[in-house]
N, C-alpha and C. Protein backbone atom coordinates (compact mmCIF):
# COMPACT_ATOMS: atom_id res chain seq x y z
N UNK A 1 -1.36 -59.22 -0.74
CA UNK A 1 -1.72 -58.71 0.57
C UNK A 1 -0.66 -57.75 1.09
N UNK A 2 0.31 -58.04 0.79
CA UNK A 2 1.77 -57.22 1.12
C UNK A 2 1.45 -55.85 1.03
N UNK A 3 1.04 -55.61 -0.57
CA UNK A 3 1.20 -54.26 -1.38
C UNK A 3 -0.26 -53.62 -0.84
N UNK A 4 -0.64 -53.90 0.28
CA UNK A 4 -2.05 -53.51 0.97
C UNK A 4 -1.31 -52.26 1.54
N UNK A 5 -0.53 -52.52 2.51
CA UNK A 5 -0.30 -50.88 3.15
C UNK A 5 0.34 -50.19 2.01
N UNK A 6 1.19 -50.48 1.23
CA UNK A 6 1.67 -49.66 -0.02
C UNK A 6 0.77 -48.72 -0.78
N UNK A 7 -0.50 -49.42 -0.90
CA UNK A 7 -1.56 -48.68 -1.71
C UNK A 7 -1.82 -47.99 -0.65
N UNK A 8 -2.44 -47.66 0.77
CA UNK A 8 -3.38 -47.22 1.89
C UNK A 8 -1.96 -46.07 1.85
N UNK A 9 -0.55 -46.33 1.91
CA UNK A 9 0.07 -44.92 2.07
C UNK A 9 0.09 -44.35 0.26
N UNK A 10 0.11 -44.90 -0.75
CA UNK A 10 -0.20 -44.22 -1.75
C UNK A 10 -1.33 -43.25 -1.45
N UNK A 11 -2.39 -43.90 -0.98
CA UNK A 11 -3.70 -43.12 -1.53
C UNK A 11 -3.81 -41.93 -0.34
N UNK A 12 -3.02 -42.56 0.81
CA UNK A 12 -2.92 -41.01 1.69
C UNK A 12 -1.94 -40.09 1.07
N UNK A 13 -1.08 -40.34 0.46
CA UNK A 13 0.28 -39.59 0.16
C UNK A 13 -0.39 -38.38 -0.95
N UNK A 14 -0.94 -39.01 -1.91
CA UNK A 14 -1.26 -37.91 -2.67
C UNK A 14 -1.97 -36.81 -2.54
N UNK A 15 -3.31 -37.36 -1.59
CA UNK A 15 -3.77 -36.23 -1.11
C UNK A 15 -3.34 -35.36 -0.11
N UNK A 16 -2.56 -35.85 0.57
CA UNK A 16 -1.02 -35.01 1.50
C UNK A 16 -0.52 -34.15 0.83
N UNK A 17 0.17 -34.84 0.08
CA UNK A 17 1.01 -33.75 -1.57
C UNK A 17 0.05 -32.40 -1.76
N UNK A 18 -1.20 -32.97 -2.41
CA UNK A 18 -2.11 -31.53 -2.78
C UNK A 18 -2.19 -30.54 -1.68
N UNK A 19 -2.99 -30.89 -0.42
CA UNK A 19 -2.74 -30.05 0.10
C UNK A 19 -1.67 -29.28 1.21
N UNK A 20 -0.39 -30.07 1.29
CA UNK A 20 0.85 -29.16 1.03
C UNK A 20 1.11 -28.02 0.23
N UNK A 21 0.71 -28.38 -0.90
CA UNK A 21 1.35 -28.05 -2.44
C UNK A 21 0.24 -26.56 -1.93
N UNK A 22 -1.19 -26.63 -1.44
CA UNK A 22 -1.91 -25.58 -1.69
C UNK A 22 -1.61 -24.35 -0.65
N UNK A 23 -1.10 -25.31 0.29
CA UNK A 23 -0.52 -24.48 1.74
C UNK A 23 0.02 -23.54 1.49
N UNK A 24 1.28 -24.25 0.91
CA UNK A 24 2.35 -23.42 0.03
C UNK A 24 2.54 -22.44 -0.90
N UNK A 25 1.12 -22.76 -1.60
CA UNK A 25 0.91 -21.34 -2.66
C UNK A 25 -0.11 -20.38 -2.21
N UNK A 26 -1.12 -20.63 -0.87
CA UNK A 26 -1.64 -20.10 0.07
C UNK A 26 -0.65 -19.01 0.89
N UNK A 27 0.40 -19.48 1.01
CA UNK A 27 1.43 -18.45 2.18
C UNK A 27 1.76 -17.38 1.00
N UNK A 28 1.58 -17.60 -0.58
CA UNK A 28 2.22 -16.28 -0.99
C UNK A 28 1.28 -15.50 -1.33
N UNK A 29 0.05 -15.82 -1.08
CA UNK A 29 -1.37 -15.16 -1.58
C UNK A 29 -1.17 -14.11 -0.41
N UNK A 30 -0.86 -12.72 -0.64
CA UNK A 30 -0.64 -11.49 0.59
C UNK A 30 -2.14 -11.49 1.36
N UNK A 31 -1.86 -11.41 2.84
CA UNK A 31 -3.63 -11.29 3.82
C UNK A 31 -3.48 -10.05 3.92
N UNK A 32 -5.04 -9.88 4.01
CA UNK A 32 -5.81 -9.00 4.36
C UNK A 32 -4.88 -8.26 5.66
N UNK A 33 -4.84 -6.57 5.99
CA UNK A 33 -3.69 -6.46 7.20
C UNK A 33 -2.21 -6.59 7.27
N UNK A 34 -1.57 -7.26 6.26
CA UNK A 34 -0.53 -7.77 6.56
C UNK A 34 0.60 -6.82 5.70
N UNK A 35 1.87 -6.03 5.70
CA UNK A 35 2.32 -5.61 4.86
C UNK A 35 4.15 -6.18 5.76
N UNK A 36 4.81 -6.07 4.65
CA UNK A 36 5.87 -6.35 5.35
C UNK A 36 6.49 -5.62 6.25
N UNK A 37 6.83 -3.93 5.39
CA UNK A 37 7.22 -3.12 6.63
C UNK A 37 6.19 -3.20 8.06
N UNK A 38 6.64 -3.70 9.09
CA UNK A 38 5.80 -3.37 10.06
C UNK A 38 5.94 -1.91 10.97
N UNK A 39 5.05 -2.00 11.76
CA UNK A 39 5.06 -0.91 12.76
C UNK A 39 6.33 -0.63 13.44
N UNK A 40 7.06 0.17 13.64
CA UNK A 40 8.12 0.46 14.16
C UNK A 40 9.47 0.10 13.42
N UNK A 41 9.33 -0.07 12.17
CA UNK A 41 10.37 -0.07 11.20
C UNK A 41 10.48 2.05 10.65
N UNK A 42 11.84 1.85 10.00
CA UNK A 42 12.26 3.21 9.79
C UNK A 42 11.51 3.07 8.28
N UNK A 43 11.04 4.40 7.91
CA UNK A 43 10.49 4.24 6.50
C UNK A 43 11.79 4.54 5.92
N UNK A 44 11.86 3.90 4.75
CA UNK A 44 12.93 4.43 3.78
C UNK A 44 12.39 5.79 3.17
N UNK A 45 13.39 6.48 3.00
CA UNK A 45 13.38 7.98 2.56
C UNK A 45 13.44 7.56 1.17
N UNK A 46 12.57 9.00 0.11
CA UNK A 46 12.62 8.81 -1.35
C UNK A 46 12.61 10.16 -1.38
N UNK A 47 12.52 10.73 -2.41
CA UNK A 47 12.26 11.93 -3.56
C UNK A 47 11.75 11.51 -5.00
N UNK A 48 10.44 11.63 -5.10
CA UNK A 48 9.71 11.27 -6.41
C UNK A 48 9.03 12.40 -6.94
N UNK A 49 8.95 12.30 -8.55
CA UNK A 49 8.06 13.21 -9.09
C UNK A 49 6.49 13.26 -8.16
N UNK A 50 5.66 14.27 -8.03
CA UNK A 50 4.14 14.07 -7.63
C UNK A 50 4.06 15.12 -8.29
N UNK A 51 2.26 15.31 -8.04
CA UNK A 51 1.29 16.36 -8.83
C UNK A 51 0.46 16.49 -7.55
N UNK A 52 -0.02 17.54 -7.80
CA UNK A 52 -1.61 17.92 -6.74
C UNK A 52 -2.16 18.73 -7.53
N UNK A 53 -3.11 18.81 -7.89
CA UNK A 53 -4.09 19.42 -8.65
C UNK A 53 -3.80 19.54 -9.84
N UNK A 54 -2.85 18.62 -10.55
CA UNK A 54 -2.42 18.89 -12.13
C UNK A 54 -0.75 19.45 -11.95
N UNK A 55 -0.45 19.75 -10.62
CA UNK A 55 0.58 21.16 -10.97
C UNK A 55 1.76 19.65 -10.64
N UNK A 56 3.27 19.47 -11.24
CA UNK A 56 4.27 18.91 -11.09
C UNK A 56 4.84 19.45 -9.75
N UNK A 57 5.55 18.81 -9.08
CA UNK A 57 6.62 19.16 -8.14
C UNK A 57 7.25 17.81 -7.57
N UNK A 58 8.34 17.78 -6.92
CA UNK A 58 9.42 17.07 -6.29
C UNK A 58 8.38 16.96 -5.09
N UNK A 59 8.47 15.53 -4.70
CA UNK A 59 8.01 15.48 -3.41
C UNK A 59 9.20 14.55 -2.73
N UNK A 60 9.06 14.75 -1.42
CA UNK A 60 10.66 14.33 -0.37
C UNK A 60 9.67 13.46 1.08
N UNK A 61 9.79 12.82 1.05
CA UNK A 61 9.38 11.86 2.17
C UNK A 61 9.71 12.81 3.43
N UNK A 62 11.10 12.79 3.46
CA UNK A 62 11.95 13.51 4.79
C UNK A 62 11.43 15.32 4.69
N UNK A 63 11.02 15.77 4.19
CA UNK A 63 10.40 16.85 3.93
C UNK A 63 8.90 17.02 4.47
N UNK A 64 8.35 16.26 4.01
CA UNK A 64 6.67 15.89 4.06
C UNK A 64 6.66 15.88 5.53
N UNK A 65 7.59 15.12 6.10
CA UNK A 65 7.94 14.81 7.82
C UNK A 65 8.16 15.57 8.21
N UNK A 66 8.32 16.89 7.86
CA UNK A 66 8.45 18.23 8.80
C UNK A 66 7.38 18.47 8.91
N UNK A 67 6.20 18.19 8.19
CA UNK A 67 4.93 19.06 8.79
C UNK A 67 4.13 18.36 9.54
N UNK A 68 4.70 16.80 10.02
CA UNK A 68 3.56 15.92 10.55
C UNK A 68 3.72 14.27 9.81
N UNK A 69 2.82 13.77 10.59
CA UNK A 69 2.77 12.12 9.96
C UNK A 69 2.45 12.44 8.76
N UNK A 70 2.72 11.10 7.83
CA UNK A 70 2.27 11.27 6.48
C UNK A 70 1.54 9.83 6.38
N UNK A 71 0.40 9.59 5.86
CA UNK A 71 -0.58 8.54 5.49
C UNK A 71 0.09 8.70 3.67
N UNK A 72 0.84 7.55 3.74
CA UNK A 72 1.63 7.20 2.80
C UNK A 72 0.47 6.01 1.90
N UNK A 73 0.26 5.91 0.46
CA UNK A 73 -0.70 4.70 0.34
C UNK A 73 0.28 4.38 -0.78
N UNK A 74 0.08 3.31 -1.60
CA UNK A 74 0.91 2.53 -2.72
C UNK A 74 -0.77 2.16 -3.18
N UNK A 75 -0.71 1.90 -5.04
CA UNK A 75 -1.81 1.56 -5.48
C UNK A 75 -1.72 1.42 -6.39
N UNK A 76 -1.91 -0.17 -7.08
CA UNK A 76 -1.29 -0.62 -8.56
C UNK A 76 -1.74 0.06 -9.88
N UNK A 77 -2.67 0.83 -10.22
CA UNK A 77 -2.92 1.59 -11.54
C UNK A 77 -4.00 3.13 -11.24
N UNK A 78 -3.30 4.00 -11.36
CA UNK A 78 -4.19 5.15 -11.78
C UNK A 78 -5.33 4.99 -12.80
N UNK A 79 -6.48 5.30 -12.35
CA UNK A 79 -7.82 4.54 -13.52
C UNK A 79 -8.52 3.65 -13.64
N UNK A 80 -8.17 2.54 -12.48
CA UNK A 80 -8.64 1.88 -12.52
C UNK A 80 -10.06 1.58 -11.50
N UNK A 81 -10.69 0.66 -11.50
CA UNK A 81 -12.00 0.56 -10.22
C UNK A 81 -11.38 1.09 -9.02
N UNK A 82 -10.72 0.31 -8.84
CA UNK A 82 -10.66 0.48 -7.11
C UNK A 82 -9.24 1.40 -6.74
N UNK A 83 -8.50 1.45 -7.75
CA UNK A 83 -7.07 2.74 -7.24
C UNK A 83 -8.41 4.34 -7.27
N UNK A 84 -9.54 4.06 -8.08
CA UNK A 84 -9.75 5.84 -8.79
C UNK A 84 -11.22 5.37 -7.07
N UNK A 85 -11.80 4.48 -6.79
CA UNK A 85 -12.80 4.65 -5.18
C UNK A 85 -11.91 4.47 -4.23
N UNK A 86 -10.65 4.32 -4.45
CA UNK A 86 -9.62 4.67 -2.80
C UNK A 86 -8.95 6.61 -3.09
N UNK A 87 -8.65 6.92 -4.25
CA UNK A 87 -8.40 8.16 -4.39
C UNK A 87 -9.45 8.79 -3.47
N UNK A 88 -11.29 8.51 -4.82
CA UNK A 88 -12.11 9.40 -4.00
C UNK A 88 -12.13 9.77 -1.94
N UNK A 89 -12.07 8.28 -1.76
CA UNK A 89 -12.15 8.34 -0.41
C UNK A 89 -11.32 8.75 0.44
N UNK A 90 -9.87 8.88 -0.06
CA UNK A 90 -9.06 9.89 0.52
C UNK A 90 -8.91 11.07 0.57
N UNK A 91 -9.92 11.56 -0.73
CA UNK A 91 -10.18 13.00 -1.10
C UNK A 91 -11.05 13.44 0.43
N UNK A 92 -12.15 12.52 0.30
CA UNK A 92 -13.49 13.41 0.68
C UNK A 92 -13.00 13.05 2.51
N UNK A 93 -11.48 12.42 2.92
CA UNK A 93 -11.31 12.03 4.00
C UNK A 93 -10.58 13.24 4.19
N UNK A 94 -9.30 14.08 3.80
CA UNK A 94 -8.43 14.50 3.58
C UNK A 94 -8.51 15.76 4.61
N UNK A 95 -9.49 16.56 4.38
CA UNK A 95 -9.77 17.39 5.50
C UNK A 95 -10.10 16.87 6.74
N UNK A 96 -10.25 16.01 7.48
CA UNK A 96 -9.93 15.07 8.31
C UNK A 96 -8.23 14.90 8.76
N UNK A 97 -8.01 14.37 8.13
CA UNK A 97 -6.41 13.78 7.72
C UNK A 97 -5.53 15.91 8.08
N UNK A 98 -6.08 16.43 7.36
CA UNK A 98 -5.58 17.82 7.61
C UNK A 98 -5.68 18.32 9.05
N UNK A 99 -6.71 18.46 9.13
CA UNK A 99 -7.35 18.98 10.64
C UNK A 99 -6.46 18.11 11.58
N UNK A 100 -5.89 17.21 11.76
CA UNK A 100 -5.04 15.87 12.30
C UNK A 100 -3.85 16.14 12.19
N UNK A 101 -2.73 16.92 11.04
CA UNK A 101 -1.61 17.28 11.03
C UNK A 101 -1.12 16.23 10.05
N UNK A 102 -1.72 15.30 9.14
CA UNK A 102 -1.47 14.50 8.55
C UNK A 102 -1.75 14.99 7.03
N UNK A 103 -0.41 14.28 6.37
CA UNK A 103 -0.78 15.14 5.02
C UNK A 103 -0.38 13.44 4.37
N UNK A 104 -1.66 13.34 3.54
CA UNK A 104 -1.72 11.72 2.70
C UNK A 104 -1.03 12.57 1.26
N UNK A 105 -0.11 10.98 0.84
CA UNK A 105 0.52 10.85 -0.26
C UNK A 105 -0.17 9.89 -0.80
N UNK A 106 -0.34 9.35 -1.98
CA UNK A 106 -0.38 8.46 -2.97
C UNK A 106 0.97 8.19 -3.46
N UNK A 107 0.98 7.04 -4.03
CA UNK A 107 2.16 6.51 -4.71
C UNK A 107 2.03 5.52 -5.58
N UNK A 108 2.28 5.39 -7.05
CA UNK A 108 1.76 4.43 -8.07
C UNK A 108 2.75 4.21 -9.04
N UNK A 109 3.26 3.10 -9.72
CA UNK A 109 4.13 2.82 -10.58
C UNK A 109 3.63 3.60 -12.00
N UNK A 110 3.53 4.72 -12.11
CA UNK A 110 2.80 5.62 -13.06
C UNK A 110 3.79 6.34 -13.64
N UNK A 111 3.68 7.11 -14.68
CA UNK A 111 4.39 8.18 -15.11
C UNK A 111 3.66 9.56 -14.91
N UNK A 112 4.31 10.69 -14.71
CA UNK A 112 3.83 11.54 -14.34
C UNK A 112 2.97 12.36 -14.94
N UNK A 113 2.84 12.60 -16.22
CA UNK A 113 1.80 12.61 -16.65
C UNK A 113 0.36 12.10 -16.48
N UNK A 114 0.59 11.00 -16.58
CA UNK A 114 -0.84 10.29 -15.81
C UNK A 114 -1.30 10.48 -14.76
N UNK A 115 -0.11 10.83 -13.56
CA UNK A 115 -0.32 10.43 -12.11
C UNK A 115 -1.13 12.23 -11.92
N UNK A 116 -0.17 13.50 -12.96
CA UNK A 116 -1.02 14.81 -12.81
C UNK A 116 -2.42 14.45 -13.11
N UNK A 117 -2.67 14.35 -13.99
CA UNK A 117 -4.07 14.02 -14.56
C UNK A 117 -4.73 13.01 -13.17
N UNK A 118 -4.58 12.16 -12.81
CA UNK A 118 -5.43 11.35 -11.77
C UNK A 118 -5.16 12.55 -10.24
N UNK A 119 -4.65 13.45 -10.32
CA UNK A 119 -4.06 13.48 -8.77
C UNK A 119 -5.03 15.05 -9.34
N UNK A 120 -5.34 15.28 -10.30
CA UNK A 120 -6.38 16.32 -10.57
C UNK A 120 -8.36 15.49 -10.45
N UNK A 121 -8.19 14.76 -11.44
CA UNK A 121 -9.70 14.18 -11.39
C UNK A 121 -9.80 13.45 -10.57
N UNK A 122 -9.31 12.44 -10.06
CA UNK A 122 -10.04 11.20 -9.02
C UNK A 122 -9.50 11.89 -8.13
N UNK A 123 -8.02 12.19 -7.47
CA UNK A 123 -7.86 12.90 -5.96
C UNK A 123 -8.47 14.18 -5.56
N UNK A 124 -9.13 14.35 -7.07
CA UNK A 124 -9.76 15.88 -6.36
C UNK A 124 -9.38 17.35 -6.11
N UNK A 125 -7.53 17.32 -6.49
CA UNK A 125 -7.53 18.42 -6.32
C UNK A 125 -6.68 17.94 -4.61
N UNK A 126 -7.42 17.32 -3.80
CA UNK A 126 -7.11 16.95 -2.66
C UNK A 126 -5.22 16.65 -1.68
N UNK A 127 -5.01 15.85 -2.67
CA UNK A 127 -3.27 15.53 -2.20
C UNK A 127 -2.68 15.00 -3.12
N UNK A 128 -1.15 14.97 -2.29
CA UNK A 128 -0.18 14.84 -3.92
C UNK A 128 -0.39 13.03 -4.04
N UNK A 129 0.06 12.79 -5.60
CA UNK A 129 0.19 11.42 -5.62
C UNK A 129 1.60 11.45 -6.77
N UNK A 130 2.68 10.66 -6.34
CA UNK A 130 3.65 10.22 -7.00
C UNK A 130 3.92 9.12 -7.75
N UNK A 131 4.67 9.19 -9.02
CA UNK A 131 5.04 8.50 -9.68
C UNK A 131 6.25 7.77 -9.23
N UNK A 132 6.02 6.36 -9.22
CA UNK A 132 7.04 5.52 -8.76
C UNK A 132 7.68 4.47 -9.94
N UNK A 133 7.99 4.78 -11.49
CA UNK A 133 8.48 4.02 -12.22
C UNK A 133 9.02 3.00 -11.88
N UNK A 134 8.40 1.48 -12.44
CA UNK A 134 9.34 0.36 -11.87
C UNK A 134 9.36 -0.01 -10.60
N UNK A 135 7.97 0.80 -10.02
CA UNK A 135 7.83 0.27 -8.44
C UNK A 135 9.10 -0.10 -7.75
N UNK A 136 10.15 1.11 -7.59
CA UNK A 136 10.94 1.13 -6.98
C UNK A 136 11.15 1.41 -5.45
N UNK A 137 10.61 2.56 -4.76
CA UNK A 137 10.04 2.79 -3.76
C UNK A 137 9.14 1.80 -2.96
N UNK A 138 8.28 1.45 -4.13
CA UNK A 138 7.59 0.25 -3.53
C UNK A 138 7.81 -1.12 -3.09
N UNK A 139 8.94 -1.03 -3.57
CA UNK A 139 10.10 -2.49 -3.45
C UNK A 139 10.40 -2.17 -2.01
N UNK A 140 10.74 -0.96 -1.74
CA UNK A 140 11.70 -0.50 -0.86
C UNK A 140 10.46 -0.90 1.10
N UNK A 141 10.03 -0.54 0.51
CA UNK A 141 8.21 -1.06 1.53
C UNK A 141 7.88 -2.31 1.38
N UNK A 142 8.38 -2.80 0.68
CA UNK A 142 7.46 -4.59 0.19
C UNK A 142 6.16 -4.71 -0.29
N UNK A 143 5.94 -3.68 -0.94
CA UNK A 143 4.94 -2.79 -0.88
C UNK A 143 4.51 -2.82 -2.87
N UNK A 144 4.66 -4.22 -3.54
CA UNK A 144 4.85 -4.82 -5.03
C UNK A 144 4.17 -6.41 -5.36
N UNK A 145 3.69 -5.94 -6.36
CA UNK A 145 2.74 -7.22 -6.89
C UNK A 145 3.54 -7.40 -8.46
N UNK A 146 3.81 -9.03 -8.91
CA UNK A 146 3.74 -8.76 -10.08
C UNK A 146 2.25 -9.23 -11.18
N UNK A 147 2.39 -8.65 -12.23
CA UNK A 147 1.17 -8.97 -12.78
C UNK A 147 1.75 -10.20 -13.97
N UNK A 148 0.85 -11.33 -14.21
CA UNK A 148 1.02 -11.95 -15.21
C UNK A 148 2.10 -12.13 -16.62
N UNK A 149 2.45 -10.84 -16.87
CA UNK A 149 3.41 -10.82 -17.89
C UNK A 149 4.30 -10.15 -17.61
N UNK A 150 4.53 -9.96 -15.78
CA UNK A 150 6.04 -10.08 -15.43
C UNK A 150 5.78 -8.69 -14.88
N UNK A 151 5.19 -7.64 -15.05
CA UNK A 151 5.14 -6.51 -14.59
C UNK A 151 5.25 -6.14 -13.41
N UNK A 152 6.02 -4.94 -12.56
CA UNK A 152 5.96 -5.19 -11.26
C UNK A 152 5.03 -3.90 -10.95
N UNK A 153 4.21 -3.96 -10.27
CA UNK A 153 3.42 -3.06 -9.85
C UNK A 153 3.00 -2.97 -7.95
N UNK A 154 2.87 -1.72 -7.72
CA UNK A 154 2.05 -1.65 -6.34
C UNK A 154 1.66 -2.19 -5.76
N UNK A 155 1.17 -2.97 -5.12
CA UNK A 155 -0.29 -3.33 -4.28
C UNK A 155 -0.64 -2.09 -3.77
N UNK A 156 -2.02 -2.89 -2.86
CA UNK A 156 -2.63 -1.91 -2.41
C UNK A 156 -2.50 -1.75 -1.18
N UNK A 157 -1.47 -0.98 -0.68
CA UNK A 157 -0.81 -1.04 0.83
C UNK A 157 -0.33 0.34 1.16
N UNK A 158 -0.93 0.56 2.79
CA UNK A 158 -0.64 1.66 3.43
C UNK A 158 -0.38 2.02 4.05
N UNK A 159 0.52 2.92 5.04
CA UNK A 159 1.55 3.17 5.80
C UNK A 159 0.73 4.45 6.65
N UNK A 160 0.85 4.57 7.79
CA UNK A 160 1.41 5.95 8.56
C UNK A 160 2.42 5.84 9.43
N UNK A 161 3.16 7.05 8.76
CA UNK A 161 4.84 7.53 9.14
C UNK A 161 4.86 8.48 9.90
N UNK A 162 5.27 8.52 11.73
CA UNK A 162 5.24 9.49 12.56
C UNK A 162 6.65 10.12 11.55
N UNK A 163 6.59 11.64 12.28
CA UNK A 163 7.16 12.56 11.66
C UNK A 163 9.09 11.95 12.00
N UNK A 164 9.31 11.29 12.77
CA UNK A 164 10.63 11.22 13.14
C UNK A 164 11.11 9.83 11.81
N UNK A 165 10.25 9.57 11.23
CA UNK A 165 9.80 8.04 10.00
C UNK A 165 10.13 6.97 10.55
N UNK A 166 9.04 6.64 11.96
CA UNK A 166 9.33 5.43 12.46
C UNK A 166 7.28 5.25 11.64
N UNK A 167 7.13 3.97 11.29
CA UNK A 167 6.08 3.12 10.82
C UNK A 167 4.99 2.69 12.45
N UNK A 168 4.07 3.76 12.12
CA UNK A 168 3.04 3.59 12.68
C UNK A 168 1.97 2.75 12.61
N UNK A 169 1.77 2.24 11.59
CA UNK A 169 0.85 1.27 11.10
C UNK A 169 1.14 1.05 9.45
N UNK A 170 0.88 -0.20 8.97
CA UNK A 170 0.65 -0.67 7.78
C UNK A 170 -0.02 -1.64 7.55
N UNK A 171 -0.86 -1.75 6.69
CA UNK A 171 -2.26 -2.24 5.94
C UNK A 171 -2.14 -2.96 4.69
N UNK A 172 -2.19 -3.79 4.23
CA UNK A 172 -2.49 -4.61 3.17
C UNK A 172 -3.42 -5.08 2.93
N UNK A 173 -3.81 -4.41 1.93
CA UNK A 173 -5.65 -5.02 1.42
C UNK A 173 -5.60 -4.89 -0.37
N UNK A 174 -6.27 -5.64 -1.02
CA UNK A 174 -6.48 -5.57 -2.06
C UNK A 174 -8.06 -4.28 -2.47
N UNK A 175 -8.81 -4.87 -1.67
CA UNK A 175 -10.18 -3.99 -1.37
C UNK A 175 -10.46 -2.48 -0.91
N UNK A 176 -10.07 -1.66 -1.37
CA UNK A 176 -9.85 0.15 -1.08
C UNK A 176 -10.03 0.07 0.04
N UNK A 177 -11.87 -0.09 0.30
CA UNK A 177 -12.60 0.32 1.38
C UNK A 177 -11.96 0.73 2.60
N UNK A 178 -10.82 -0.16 3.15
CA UNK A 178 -10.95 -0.16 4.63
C UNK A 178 -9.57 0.55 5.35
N UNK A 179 -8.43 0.90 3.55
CA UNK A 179 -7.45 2.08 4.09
C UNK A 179 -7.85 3.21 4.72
N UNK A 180 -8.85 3.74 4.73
CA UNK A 180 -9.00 5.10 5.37
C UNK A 180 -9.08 4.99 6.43
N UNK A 181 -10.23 4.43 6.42
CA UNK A 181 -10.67 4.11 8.18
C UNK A 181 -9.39 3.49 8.85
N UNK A 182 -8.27 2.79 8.14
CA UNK A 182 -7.55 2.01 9.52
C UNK A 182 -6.57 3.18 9.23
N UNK A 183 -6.17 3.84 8.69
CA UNK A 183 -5.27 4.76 8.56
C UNK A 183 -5.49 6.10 9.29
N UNK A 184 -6.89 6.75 9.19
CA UNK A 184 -7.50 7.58 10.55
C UNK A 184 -7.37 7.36 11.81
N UNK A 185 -7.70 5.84 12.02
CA UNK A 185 -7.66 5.44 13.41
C UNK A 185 -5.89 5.53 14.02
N UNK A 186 -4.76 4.99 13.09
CA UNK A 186 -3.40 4.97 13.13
C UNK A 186 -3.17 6.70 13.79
N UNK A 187 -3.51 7.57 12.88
CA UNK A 187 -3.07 9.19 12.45
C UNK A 187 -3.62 9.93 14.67
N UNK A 188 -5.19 9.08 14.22
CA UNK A 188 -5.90 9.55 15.98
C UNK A 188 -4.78 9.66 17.07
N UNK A 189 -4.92 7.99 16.90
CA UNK A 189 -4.25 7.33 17.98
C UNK A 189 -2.33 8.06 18.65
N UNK A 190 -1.86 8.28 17.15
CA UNK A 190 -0.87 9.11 17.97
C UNK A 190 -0.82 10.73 17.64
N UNK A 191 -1.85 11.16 17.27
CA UNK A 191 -2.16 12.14 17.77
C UNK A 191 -2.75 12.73 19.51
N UNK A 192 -3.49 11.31 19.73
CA UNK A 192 -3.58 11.41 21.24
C UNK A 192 -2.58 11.04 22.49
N UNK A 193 -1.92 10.20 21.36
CA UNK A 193 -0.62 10.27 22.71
C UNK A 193 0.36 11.49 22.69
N UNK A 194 0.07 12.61 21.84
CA UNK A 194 0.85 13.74 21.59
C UNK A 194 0.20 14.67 23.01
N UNK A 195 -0.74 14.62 22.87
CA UNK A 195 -1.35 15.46 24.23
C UNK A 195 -1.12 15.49 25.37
């Protein structure tokens, strides 16, 4: 009779344990919205290889910021489903994004070769996208997934950087779809407080 409450907290304990245990591996599963750099953090400055339409060049964060916000995106593989339907949709957004004073970057743990070739066919021709070897830059954003056999790669996370590189908004989504639209609305919004 003793070992009566012993068993009644056994048999609660374990199922306590599990879902602790799931809590816990729940908090590292990244949400929907959520990126680490937040809003009003300084972007870290880079200089990376990019391409726009096939052609190579140096691209400069602190540069890009002279002409306006930059809709900065990170995106774990050139080629794949959903990095090559977030390209398109930044393409066919881009004149938008222009007309706005906003000039979108891409950014991918790619080599540059690849990243010319994608920043020609899936971006369209549209804007530059950089090679970030070793998702270094992307470290620098929190802005890194690893894959299964240790690899560190991108996520799919996006930034707009007022021109002075204070963090206007950032986005974390695995799902393309919904960078543009929250990244337009970011680019609007202080475009209208410019007026």
């Amino acid at each position: 009779m003793e070992d009566c409450p012993m068993r009644l907290l056994k048999s609660v304990m374990i199922p306590l344990g599990l879902a602790l245990g799931l809590g816990a591996a729940l908090a590292l599963v990244p949400a929907p919205g959520i990126a680490a750099l937040q809003q009003g953090a300084k972007a870290p400055d880079f200089t990376l290889s990019a391409a726009q339409g096939g052609k190579p060049f140096s691209l400069s964060l602190k540069e890009a910021l002279k002409k306006g916000p930059v809709v900065l995106y990170f995106f774990p593989a050139a080629f794949t489903p959903g990095c090559t339907l977030e390209a398109h949709l930044f393409a066919e957004a881009s004149d938008d994004f222009n007309r706005l004073g906003a000039r979108v970057v891409g950014v991918t743990a790619g080599n540059i070769e690849r990243v010319a070739e994608f920043s020609r066919s899936e971006c369209r021709d549209r804007f530059a996208v950089a090679a970030d070897p070793g998702a270094k830059v992307a470290a620098k954003y929190d802005a890194t997934m690893r894959r299964p056999d240790g690899t560190i790669l991108s996520n799919r996370t996006s930034f707009v950087i007022a021109p002075d590189g204070t963090i206007l908004m950032s986005y974390t989504d695995a799902k393309p779809q919904a960078h543009v639209e929250k990244t337009m609305a970011a680019v609007r919004a202080w475009r209208a407080k410019r007026r």
